[in-house]
C-alpha atoms as a PDB file:
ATOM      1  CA  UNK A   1      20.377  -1.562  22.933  1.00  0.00           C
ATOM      2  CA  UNK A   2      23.531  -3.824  23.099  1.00  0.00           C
ATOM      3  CA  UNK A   3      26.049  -3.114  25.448  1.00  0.00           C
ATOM      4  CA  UNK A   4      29.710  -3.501  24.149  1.00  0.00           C
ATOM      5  CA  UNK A   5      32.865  -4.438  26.245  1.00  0.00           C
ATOM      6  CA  UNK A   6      35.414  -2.049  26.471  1.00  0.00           C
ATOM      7  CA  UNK A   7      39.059  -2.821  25.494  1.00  0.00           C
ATOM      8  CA  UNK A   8      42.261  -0.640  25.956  1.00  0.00           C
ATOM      9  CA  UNK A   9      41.170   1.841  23.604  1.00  0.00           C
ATOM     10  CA  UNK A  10      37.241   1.698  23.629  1.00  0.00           C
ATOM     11  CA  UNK A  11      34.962  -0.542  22.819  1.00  0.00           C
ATOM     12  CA  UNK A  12      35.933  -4.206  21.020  1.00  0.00           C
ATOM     13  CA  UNK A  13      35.837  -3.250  17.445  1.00  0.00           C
ATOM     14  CA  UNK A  14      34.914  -6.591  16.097  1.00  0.00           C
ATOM     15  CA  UNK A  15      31.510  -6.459  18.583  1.00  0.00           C
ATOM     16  CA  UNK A  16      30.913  -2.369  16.984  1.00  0.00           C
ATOM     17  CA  UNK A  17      31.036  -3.888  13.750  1.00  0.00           C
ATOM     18  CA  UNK A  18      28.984  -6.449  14.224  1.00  0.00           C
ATOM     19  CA  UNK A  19      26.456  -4.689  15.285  1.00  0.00           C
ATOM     20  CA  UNK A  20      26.748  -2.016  12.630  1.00  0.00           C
ATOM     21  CA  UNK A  21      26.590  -5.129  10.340  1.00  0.00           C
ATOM     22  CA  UNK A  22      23.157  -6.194  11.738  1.00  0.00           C
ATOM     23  CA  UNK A  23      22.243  -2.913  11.899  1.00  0.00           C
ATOM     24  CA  UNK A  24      22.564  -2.641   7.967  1.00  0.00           C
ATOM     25  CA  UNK A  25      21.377  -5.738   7.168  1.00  0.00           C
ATOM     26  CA  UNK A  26      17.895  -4.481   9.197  1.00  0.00           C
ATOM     27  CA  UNK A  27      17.893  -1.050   7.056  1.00  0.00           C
ATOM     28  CA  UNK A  28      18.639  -2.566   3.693  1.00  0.00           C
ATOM     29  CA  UNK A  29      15.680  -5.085   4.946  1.00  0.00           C
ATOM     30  CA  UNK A  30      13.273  -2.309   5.792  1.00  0.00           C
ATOM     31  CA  UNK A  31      14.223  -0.908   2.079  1.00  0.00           C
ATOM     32  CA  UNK A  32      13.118  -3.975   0.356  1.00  0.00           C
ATOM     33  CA  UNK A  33      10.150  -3.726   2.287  1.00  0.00           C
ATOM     34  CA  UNK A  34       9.242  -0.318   1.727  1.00  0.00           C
ATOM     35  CA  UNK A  35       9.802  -1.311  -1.954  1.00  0.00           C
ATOM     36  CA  UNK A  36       7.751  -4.073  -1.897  1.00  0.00           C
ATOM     37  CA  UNK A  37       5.275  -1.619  -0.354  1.00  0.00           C
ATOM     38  CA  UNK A  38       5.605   0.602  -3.624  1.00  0.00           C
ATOM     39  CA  UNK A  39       5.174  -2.246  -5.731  1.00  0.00           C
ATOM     40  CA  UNK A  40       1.771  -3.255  -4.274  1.00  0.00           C
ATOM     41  CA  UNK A  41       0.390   0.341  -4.196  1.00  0.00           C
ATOM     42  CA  UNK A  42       1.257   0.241  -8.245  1.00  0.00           C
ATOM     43  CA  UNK A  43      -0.655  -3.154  -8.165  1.00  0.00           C
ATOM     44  CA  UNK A  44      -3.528  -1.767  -6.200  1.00  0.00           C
ATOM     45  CA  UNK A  45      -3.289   1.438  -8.858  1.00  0.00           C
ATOM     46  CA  UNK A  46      -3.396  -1.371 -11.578  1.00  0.00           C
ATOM     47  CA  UNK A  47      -6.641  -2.737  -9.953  1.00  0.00           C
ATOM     48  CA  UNK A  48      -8.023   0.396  -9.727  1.00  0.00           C
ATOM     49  CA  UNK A  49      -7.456   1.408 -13.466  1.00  0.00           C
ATOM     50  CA  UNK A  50      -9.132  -2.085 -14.084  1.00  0.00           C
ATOM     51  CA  UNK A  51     -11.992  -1.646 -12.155  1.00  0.00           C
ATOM     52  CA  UNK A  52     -12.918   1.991 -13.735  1.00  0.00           C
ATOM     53  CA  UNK A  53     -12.752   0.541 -16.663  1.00  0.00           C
ATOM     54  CA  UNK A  54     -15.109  -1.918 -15.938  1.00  0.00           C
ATOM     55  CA  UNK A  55     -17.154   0.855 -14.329  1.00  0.00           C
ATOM     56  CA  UNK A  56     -16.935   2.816 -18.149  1.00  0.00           C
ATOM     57  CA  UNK A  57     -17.995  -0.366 -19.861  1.00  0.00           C
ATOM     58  CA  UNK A  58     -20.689  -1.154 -17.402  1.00  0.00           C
ATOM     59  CA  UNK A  59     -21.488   2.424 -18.083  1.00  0.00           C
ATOM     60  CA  UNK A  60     -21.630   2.005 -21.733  1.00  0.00           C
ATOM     61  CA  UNK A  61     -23.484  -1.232 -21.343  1.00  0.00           C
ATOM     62  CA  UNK A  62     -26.067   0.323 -19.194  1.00  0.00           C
ATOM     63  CA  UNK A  63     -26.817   3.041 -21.773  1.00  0.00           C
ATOM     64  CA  UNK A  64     -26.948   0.284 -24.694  1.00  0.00           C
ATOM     65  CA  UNK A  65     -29.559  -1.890 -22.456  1.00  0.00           C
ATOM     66  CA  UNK A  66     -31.653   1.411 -22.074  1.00  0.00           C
ATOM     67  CA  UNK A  67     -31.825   1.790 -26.185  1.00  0.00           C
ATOM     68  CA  UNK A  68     -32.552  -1.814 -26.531  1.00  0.00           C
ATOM     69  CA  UNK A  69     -35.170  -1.519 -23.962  1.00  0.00           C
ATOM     70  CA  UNK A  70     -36.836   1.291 -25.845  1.00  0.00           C
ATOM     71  CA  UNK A  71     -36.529  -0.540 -29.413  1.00  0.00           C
ATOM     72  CA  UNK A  72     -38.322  -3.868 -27.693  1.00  0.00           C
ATOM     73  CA  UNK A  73     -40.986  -1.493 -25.897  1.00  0.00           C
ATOM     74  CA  UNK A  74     -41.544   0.087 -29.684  1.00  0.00           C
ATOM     75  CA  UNK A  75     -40.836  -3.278 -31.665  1.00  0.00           C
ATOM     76  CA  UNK A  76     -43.689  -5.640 -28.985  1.00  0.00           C
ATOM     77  CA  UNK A  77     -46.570  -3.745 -28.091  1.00  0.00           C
ATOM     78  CA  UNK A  78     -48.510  -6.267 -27.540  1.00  0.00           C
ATOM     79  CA  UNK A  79     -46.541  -8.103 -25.289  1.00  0.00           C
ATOM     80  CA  UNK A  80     -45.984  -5.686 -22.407  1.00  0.00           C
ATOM     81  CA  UNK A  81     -46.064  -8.456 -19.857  1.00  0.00           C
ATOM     82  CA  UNK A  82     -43.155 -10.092 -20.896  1.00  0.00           C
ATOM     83  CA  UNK A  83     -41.350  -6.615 -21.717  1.00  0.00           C
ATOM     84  CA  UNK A  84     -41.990  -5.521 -17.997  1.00  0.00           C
ATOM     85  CA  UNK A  85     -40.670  -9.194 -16.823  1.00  0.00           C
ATOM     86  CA  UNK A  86     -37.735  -8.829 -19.365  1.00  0.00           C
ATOM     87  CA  UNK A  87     -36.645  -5.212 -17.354  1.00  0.00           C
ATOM     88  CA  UNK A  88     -37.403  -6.191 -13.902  1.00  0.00           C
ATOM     89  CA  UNK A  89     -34.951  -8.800 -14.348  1.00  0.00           C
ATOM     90  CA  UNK A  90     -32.291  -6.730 -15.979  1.00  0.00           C
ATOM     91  CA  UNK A  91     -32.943  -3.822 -13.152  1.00  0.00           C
ATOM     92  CA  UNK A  92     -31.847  -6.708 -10.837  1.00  0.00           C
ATOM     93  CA  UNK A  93     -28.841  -7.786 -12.691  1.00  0.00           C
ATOM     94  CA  UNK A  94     -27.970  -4.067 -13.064  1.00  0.00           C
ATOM     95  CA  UNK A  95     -27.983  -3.280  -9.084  1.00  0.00           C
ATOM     96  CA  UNK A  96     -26.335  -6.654  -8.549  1.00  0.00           C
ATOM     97  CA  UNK A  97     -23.293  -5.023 -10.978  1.00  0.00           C
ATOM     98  CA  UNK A  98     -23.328  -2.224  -9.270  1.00  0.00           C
ATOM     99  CA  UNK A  99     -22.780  -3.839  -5.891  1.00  0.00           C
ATOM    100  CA  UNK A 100     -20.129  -5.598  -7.299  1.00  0.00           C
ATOM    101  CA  UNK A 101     -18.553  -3.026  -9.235  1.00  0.00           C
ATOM    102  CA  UNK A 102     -19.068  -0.877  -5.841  1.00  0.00           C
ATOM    103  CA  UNK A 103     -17.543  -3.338  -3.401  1.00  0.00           C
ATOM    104  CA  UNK A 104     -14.917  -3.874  -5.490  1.00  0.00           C
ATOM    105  CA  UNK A 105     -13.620  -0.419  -5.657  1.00  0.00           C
ATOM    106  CA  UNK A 106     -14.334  -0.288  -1.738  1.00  0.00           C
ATOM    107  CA  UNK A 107     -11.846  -3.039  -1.410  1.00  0.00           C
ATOM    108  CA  UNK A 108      -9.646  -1.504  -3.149  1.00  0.00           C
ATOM    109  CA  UNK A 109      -9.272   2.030  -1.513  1.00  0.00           C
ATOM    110  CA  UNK A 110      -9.621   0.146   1.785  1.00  0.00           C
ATOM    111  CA  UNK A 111      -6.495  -1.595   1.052  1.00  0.00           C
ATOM    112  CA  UNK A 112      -4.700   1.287  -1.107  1.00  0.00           C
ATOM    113  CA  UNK A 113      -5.508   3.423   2.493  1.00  0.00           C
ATOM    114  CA  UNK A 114      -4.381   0.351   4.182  1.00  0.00           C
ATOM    115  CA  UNK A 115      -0.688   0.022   1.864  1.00  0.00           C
ATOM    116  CA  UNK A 116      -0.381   3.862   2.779  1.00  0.00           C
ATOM    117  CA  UNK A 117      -0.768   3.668   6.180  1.00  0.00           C
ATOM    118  CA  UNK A 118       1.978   1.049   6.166  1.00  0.00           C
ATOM    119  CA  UNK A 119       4.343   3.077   4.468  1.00  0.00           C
ATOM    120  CA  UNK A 120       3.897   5.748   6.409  1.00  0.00           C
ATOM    121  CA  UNK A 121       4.862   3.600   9.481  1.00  0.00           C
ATOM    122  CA  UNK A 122       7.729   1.966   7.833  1.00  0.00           C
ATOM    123  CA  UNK A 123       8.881   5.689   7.051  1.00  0.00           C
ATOM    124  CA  UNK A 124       8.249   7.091  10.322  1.00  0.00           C
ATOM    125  CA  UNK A 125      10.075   4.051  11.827  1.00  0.00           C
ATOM    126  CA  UNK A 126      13.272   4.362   9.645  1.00  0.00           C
ATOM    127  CA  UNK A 127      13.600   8.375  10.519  1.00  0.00           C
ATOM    128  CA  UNK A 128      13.265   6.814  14.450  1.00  0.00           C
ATOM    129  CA  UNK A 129      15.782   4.699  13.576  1.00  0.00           C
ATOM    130  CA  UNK A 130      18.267   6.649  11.398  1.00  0.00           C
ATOM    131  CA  UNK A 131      17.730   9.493  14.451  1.00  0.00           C
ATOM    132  CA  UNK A 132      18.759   6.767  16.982  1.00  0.00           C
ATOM    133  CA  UNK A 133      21.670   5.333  15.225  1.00  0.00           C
ATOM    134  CA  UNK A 134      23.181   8.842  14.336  1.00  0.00           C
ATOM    135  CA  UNK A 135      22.359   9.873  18.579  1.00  0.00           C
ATOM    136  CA  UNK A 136      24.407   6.632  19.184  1.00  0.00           C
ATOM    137  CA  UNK A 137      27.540   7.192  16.582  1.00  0.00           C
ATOM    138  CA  UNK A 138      27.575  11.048  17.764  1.00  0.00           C
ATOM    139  CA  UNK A 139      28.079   9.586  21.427  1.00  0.00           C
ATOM    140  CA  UNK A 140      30.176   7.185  20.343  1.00  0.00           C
ATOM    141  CA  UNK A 141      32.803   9.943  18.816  1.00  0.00           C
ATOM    142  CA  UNK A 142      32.076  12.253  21.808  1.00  0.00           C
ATOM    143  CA  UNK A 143      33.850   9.136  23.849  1.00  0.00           C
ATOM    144  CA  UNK A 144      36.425   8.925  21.736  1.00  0.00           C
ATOM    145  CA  UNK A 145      36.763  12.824  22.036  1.00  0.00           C
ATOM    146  CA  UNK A 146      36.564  12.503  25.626  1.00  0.00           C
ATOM    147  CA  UNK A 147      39.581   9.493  25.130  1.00  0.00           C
ATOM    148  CA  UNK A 148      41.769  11.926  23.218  1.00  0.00           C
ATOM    149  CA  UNK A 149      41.652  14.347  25.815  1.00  0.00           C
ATOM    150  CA  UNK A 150      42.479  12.613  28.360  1.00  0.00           C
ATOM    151  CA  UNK A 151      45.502  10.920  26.041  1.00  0.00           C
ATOM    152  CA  UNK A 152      47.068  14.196  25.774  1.00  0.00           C
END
């Protein structure tokens, strides 16, 4: 904590204000970060919007492969072979997707848990602080309480 020099009647009033000067400039910073903070958890949001969508249309593409698989396995009888090649390969590509889709969403509450966590910090720091600077100012009028007393 800074230490202020004392004058005739207190502390130097140009060093006080100083500091309460930095002292805002620090809390108006920690507000621009905390909204920055908000801003990215409505970009992670956005993400995560995207990426059920893309789980829905993977969804919908997954039941539109399974009809197509059952008009080929109707349409080509006689060439089960290459039917059977035709859905081993598209199994594949499916669980690949679904990796992908899955990892993707992973990432995304991973750093939506992260972006929380961080605001939760920030928050917890600014009560810390805003408890701090009001235990200072309410010391700082007891002195000058303490001054007037003695003045009279």
């Amino acid at each position: 904590m800074d230490k202020f020099n004392r004058t005739l009647r207190g502390y130097d009033p140009d060093e006080v204000n100083s500091f309460l000067d930095e002292v805002i400039a620090r809390v108006e910073k920690m507000v621009g970060d905390i909204e920055n903070k908000d801003k990215e958890i409505k970009e992670l949001r956005a993400r995560l919007e995207e990426t059920q969508s893309l789980k829905d249309k993977l969804s919908q593409y997954e039941r539109m492969e399974e009809t197509l698989n059952k008009a080929i396995l109707m349409a080509q009888k006689t060439s089960d072979q290459l039917k059977l090649s035709a859905h081993r390969e598209s199994e594949l590509m499916l669980d690949d997707a679904k990796r992908n889709a899955s990892r993707i969403v992973n990432e995304a509450l991973l750093r939506a848990e992260k972006i929380e966590n961080d605001a939760a910090t920030l928050k917890r720091n600014v009560n810390i602080f805003k408890r701090r600077l009001k235990d200072i100012i309410e010391s700082q009028l007891e002195v000058i309480e303490e001054i007037d007393k003695i003045e009279m």
